[in-house]
PDB file of N, CA and C in Angstrom:
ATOM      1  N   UNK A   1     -29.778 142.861  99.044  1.00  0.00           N
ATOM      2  CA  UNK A   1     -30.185 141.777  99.916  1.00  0.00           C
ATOM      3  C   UNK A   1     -31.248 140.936  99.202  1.00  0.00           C
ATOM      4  N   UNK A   2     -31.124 139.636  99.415  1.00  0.00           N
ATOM      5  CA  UNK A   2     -32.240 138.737  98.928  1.00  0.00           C
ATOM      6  C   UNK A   2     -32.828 138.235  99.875  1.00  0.00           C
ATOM      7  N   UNK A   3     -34.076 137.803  99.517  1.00  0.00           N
ATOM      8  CA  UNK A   3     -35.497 137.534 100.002  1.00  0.00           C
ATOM      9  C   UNK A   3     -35.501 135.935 100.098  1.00  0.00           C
ATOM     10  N   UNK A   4     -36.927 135.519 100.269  1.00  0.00           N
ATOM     11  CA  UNK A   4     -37.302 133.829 100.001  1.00  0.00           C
ATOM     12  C   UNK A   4     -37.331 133.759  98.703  1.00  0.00           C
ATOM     13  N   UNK A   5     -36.300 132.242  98.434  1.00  0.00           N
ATOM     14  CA  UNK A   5     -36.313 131.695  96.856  1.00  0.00           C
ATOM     15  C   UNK A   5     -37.268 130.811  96.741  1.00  0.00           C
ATOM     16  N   UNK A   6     -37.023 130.142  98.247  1.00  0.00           N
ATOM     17  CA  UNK A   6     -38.206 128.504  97.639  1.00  0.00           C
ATOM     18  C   UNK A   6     -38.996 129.109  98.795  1.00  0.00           C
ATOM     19  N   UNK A   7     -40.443 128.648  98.845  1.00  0.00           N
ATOM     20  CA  UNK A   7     -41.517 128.381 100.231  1.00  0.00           C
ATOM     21  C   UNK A   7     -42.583 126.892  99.933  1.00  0.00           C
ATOM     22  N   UNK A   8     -42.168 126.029 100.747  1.00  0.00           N
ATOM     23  CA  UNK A   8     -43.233 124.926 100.483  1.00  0.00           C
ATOM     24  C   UNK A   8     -43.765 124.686 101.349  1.00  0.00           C
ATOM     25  N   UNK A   9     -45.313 125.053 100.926  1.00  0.00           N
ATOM     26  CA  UNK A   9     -46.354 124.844 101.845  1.00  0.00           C
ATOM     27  C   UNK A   9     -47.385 123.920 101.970  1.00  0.00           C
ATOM     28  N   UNK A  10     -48.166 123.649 102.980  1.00  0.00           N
ATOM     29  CA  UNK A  10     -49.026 122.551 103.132  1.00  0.00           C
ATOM     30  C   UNK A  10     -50.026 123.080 103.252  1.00  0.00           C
ATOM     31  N   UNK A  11     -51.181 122.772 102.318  1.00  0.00           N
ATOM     32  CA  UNK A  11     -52.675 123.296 102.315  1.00  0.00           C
ATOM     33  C   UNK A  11     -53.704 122.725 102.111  1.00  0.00           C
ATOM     34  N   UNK A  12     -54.560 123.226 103.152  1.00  0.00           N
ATOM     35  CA  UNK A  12     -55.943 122.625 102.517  1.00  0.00           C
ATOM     36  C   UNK A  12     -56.787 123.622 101.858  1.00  0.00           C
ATOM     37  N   UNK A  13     -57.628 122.993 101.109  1.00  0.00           N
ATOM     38  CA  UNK A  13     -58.486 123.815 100.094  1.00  0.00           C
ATOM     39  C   UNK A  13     -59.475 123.244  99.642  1.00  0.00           C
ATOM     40  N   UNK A  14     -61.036 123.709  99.458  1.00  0.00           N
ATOM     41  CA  UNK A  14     -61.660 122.836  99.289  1.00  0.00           C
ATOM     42  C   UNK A  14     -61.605 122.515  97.586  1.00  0.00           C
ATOM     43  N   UNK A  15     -62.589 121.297  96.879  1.00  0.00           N
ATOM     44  CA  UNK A  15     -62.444 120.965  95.538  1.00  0.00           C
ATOM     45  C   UNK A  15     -62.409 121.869  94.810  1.00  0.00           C
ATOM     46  N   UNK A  16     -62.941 123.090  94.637  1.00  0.00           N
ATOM     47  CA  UNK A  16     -63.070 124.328  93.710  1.00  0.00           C
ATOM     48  C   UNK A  16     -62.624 125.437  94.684  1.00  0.00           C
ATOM     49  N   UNK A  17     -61.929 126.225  93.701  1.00  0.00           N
ATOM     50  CA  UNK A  17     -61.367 125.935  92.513  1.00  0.00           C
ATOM     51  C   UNK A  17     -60.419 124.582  92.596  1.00  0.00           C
ATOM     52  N   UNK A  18     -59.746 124.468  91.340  1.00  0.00           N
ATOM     53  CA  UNK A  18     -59.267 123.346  90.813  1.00  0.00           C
ATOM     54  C   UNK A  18     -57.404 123.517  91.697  1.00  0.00           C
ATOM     55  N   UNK A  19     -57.080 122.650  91.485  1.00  0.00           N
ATOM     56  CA  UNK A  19     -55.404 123.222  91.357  1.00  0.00           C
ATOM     57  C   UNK A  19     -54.649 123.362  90.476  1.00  0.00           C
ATOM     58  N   UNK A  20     -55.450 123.412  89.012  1.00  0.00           N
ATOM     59  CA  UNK A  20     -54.767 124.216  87.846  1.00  0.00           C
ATOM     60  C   UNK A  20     -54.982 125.959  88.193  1.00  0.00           C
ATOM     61  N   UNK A  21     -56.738 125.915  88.575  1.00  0.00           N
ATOM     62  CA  UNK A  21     -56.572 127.455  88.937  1.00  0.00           C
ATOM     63  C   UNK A  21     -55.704 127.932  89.858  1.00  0.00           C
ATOM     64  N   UNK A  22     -55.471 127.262  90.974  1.00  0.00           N
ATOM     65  CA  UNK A  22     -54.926 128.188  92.601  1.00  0.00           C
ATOM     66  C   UNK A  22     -53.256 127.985  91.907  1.00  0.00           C
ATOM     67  N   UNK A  23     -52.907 126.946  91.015  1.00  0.00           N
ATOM     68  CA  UNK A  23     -51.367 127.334  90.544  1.00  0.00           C
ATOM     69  C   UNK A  23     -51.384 129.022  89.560  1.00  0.00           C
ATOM     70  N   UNK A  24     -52.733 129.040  88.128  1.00  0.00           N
ATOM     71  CA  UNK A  24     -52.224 129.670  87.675  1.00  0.00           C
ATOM     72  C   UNK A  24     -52.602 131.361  88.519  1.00  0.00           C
ATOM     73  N   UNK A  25     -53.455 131.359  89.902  1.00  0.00           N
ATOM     74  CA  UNK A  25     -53.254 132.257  90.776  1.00  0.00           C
ATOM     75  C   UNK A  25     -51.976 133.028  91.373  1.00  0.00           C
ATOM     76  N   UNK A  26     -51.545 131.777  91.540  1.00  0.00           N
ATOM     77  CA  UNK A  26     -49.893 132.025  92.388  1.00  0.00           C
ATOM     78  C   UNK A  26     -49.193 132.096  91.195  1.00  0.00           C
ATOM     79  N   UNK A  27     -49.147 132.099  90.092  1.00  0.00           N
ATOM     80  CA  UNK A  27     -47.933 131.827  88.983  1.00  0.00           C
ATOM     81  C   UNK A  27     -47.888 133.330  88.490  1.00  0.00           C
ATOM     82  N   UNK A  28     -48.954 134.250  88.702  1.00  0.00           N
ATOM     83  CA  UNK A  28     -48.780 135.873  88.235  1.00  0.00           C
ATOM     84  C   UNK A  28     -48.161 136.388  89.731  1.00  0.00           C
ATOM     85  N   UNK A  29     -48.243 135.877  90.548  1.00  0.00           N
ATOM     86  CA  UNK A  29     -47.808 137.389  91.972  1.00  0.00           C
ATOM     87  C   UNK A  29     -46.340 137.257  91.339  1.00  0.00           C
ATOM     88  N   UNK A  30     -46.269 138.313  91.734  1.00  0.00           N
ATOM     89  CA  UNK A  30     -44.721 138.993  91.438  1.00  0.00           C
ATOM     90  C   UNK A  30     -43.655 138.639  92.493  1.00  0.00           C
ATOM     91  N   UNK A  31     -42.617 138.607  91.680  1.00  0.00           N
ATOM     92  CA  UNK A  31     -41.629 137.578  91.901  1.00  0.00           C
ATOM     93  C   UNK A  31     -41.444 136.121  91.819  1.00  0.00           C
ATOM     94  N   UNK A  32     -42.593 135.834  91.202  1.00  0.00           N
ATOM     95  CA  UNK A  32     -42.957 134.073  91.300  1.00  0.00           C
ATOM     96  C   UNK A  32     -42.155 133.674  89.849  1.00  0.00           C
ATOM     97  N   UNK A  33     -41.537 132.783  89.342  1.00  0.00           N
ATOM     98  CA  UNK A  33     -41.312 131.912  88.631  1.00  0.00           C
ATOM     99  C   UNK A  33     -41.113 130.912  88.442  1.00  0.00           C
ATOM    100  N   UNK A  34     -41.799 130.339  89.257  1.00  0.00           N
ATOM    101  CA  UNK A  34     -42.557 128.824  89.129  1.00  0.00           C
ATOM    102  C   UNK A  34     -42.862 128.479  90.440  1.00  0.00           C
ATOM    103  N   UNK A  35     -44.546 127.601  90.035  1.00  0.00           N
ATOM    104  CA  UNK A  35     -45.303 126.913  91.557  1.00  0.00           C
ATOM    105  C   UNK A  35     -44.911 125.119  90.633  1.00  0.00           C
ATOM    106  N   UNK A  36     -45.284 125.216  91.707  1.00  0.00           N
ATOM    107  CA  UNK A  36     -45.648 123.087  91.789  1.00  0.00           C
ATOM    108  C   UNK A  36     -46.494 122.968  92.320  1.00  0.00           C
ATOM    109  N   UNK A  37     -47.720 122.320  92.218  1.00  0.00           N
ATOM    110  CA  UNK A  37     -48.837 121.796  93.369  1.00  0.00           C
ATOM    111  C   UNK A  37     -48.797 120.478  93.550  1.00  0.00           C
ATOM    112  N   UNK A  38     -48.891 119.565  94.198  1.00  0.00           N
ATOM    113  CA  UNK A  38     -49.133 118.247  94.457  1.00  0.00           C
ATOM    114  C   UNK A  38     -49.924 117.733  95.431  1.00  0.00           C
ATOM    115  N   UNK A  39     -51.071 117.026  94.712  1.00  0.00           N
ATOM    116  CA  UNK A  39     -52.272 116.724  95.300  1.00  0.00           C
ATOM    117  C   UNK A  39     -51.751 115.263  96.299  1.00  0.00           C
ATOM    118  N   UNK A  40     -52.112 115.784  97.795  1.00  0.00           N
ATOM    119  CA  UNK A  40     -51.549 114.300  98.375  1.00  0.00           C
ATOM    120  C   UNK A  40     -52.699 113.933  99.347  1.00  0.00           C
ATOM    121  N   UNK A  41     -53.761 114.555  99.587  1.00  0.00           N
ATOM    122  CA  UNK A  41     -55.220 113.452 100.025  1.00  0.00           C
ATOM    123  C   UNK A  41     -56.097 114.779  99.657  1.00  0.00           C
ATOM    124  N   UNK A  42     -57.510 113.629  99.628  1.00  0.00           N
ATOM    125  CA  UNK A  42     -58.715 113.680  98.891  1.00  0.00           C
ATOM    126  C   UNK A  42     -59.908 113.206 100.114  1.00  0.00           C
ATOM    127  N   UNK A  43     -60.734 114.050 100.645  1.00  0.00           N
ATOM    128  CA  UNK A  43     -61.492 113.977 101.079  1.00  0.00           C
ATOM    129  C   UNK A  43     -63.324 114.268 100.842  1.00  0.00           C
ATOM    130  N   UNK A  44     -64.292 113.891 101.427  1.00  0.00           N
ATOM    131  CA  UNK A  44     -65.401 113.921 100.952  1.00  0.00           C
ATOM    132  C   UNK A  44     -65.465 116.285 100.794  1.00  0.00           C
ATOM    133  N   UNK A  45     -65.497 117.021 101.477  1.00  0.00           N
ATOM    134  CA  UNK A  45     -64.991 118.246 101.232  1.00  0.00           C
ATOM    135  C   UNK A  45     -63.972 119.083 101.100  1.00  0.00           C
ATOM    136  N   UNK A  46     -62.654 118.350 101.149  1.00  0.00           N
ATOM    137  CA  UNK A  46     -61.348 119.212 100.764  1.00  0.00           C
ATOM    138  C   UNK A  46     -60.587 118.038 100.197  1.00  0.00           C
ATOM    139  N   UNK A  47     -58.909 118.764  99.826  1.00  0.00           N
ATOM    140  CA  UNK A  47     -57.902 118.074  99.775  1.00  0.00           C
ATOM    141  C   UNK A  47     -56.901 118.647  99.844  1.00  0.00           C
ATOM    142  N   UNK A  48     -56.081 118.304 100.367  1.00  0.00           N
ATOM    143  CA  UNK A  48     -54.788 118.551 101.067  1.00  0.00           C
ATOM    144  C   UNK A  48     -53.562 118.702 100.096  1.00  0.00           C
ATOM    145  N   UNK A  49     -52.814 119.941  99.694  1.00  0.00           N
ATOM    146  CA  UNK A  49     -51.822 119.927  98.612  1.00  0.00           C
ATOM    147  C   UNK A  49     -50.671 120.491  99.306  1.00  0.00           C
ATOM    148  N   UNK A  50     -49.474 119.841  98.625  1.00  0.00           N
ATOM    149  CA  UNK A  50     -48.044 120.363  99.008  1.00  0.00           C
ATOM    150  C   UNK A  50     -48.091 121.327  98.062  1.00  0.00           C
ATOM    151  N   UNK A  51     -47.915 122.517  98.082  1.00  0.00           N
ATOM    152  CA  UNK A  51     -47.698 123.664  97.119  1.00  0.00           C
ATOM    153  C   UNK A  51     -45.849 124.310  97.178  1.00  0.00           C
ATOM    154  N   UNK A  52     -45.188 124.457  95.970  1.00  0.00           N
ATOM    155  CA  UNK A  52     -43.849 124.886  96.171  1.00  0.00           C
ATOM    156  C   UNK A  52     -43.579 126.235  95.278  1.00  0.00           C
ATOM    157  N   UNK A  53     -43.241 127.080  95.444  1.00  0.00           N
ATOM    158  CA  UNK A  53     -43.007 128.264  95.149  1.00  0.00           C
ATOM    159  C   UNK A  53     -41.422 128.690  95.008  1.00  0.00           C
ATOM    160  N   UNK A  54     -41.583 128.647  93.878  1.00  0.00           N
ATOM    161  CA  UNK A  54     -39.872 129.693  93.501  1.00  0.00           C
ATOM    162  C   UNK A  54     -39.674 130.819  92.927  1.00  0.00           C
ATOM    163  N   UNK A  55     -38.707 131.722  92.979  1.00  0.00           N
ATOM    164  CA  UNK A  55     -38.633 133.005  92.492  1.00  0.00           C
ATOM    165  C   UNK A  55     -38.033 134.267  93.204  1.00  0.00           C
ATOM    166  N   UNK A  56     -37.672 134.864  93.116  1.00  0.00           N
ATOM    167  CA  UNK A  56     -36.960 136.084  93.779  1.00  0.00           C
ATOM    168  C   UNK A  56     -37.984 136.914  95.200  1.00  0.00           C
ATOM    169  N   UNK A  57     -37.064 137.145  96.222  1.00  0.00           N
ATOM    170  CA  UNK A  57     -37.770 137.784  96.585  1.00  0.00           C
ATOM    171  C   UNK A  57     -39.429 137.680  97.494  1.00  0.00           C
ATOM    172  N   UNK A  58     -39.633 136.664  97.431  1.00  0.00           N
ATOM    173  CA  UNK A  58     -40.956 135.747  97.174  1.00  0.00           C
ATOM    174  C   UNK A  58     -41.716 136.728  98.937  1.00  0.00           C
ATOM    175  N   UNK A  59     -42.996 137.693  98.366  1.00  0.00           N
ATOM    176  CA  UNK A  59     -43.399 138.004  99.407  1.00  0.00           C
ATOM    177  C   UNK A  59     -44.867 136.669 100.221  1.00  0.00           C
ATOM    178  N   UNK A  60     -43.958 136.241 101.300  1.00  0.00           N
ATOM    179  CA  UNK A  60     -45.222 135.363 101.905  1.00  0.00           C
ATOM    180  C   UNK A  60     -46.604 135.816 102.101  1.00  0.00           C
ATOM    181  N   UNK A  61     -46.589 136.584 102.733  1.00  0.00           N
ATOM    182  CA  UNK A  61     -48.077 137.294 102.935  1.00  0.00           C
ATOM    183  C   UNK A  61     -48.818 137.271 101.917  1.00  0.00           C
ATOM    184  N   UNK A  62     -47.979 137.740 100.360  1.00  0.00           N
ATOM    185  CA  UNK A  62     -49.042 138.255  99.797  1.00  0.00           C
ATOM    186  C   UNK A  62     -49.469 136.666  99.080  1.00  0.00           C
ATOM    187  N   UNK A  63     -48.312 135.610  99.132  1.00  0.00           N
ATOM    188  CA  UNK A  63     -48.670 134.438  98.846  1.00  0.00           C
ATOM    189  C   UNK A  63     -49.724 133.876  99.562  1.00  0.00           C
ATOM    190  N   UNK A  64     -49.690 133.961 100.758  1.00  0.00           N
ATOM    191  CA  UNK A  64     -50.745 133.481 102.084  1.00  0.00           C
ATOM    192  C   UNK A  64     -52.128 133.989 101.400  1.00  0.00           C
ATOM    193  N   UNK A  65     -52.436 135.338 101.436  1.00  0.00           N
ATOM    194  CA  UNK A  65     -53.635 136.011 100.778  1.00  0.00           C
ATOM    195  C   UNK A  65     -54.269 135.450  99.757  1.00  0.00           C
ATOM    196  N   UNK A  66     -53.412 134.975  98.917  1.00  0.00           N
ATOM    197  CA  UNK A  66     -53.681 134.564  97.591  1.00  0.00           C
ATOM    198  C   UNK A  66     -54.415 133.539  97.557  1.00  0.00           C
ATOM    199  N   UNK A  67     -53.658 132.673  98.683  1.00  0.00           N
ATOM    200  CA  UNK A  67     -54.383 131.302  98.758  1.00  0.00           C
ATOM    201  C   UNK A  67     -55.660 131.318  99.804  1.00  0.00           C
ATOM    202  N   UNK A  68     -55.747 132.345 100.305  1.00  0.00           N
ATOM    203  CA  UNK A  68     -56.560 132.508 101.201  1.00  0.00           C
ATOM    204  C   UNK A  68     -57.914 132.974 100.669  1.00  0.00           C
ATOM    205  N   UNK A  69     -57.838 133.940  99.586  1.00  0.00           N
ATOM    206  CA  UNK A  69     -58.547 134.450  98.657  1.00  0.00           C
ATOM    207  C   UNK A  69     -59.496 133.137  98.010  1.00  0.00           C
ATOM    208  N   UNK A  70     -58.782 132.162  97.991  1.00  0.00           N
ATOM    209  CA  UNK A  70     -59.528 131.166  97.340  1.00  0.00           C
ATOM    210  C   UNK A  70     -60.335 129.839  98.142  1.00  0.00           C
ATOM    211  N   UNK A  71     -60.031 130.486  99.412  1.00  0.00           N
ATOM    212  CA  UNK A  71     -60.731 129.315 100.214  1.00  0.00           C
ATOM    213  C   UNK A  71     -60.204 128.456 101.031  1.00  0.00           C
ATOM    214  N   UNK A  72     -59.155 128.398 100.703  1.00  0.00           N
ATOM    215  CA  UNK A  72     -58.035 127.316 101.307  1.00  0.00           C
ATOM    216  C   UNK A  72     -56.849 128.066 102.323  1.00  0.00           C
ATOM    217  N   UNK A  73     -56.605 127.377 103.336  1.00  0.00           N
ATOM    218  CA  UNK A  73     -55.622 127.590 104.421  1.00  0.00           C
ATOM    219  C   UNK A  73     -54.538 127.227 104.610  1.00  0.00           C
ATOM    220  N   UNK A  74     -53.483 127.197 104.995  1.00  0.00           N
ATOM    221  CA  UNK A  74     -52.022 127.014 104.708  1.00  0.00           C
ATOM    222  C   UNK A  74     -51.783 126.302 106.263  1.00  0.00           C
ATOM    223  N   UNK A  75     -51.753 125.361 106.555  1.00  0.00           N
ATOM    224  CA  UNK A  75     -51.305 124.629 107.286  1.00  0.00           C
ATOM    225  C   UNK A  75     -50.118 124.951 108.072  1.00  0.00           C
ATOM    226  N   UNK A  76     -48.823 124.438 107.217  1.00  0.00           N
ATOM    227  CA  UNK A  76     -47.968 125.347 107.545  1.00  0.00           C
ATOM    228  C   UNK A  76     -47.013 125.174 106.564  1.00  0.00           C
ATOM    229  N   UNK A  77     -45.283 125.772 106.931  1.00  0.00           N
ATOM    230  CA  UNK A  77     -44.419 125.934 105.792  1.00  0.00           C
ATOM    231  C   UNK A  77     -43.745 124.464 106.420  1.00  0.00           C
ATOM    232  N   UNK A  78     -43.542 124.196 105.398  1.00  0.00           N
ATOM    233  CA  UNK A  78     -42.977 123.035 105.289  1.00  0.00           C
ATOM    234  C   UNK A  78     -41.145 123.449 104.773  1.00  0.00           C
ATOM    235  N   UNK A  79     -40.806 123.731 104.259  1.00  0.00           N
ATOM    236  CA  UNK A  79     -39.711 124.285 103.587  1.00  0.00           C
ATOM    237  C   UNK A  79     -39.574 125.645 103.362  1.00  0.00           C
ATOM    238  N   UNK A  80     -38.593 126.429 103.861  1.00  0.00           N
ATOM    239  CA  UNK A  80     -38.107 127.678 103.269  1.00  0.00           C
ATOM    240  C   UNK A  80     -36.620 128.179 102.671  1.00  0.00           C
ATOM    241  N   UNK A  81     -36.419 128.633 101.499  1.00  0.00           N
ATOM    242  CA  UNK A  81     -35.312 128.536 101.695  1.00  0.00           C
ATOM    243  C   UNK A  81     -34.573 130.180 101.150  1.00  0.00           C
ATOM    244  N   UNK A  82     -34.017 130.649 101.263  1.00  0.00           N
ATOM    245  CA  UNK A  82     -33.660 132.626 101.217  1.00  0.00           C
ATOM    246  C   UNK A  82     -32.073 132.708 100.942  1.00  0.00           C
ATOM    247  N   UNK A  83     -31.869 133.546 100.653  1.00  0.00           N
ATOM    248  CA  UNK A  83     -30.141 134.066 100.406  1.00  0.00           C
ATOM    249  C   UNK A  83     -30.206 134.209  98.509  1.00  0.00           C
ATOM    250  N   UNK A  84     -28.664 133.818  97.863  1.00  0.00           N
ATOM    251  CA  UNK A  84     -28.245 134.236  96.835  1.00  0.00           C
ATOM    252  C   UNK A  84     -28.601 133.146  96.190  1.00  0.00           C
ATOM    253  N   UNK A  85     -28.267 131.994  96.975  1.00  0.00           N
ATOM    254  CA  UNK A  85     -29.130 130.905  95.615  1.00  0.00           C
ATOM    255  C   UNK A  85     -29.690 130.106  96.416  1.00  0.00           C
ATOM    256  N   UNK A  86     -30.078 128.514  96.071  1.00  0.00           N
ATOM    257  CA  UNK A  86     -30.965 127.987  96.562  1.00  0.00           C
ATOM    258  C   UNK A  86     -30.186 126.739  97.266  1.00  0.00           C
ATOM    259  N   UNK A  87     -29.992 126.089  98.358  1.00  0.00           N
ATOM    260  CA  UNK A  87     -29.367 125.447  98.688  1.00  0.00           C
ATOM    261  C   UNK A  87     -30.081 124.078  99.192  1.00  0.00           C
ATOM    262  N   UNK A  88     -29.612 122.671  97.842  1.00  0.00           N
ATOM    263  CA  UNK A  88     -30.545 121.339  98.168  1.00  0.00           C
ATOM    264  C   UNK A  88     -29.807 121.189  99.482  1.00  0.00           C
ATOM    265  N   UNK A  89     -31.110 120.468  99.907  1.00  0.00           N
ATOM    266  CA  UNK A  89     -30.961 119.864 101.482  1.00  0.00           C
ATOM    267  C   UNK A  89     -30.323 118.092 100.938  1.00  0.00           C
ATOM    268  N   UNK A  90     -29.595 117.866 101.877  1.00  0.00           N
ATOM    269  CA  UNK A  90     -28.545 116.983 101.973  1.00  0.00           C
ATOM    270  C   UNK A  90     -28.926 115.952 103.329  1.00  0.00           C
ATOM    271  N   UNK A  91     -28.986 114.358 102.404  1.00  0.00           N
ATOM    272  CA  UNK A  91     -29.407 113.354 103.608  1.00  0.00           C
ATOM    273  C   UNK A  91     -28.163 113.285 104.423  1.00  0.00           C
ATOM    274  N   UNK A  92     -28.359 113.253 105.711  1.00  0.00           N
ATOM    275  CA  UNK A  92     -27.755 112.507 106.913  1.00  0.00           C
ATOM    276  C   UNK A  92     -27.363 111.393 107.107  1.00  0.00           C
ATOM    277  N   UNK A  93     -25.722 110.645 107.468  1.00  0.00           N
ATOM    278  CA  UNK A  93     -26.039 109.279 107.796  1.00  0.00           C
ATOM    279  C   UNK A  93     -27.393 108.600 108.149  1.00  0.00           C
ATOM    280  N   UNK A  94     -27.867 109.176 109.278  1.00  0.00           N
ATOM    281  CA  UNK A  94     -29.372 109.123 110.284  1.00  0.00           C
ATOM    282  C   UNK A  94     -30.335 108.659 109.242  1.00  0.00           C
ATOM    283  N   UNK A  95     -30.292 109.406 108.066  1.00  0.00           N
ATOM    284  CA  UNK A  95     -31.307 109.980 107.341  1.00  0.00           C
ATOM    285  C   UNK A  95     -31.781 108.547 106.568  1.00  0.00           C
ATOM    286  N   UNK A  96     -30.700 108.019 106.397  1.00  0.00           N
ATOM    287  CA  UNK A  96     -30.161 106.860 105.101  1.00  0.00           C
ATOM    288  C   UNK A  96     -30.780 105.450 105.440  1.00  0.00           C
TER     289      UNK A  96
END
């Protein structure tokens, strides 16, 4: 059975650490093979990042902790995606 492949989350965190550190945090937990961070607002004490996570298996919690460990809170999941492979999401007439 397989686990979560992708998890993209929305976080805040304050300026320090950096988001080279809180990626290369998340880039050792196990099962991870590859984060993305993307910085999308900047405030006088935090800033707000889309964080994306891929890899087998992917335990949330211990991802949650991780980021939690560093100060910053997870908003919420924005994207999840689980099974044998990874399946792109597909626009809608609606969508277009």
């Amino acid at each position: 059975m397989t686990g979560i492949r992708r998890l993209v989350l929305d976080v805040l965190k304050p300026h320090h650490p950096s988001i080279v550190e809180l990626s290369k945090t998340l880039s050792v937990l196990q099962g991870v093979h590859g984060v993305n961070l993307s910085l999308y607002e900047v405030d006088q004490q935090t800033e707000t990042v889309k964080i994306t996570v891929e890899g087998e298996n992917l335990d949330y919690e211990e991802i949650k902790q991780a980021i939690e460990n560093l100060g910053a809170v997870v908003h919420s999941i924005d994207e999840i995606a689980a099974g044998k492979r990874l399946v792109e999401e597909v626009q809608t007439l609606q969508e277009r």
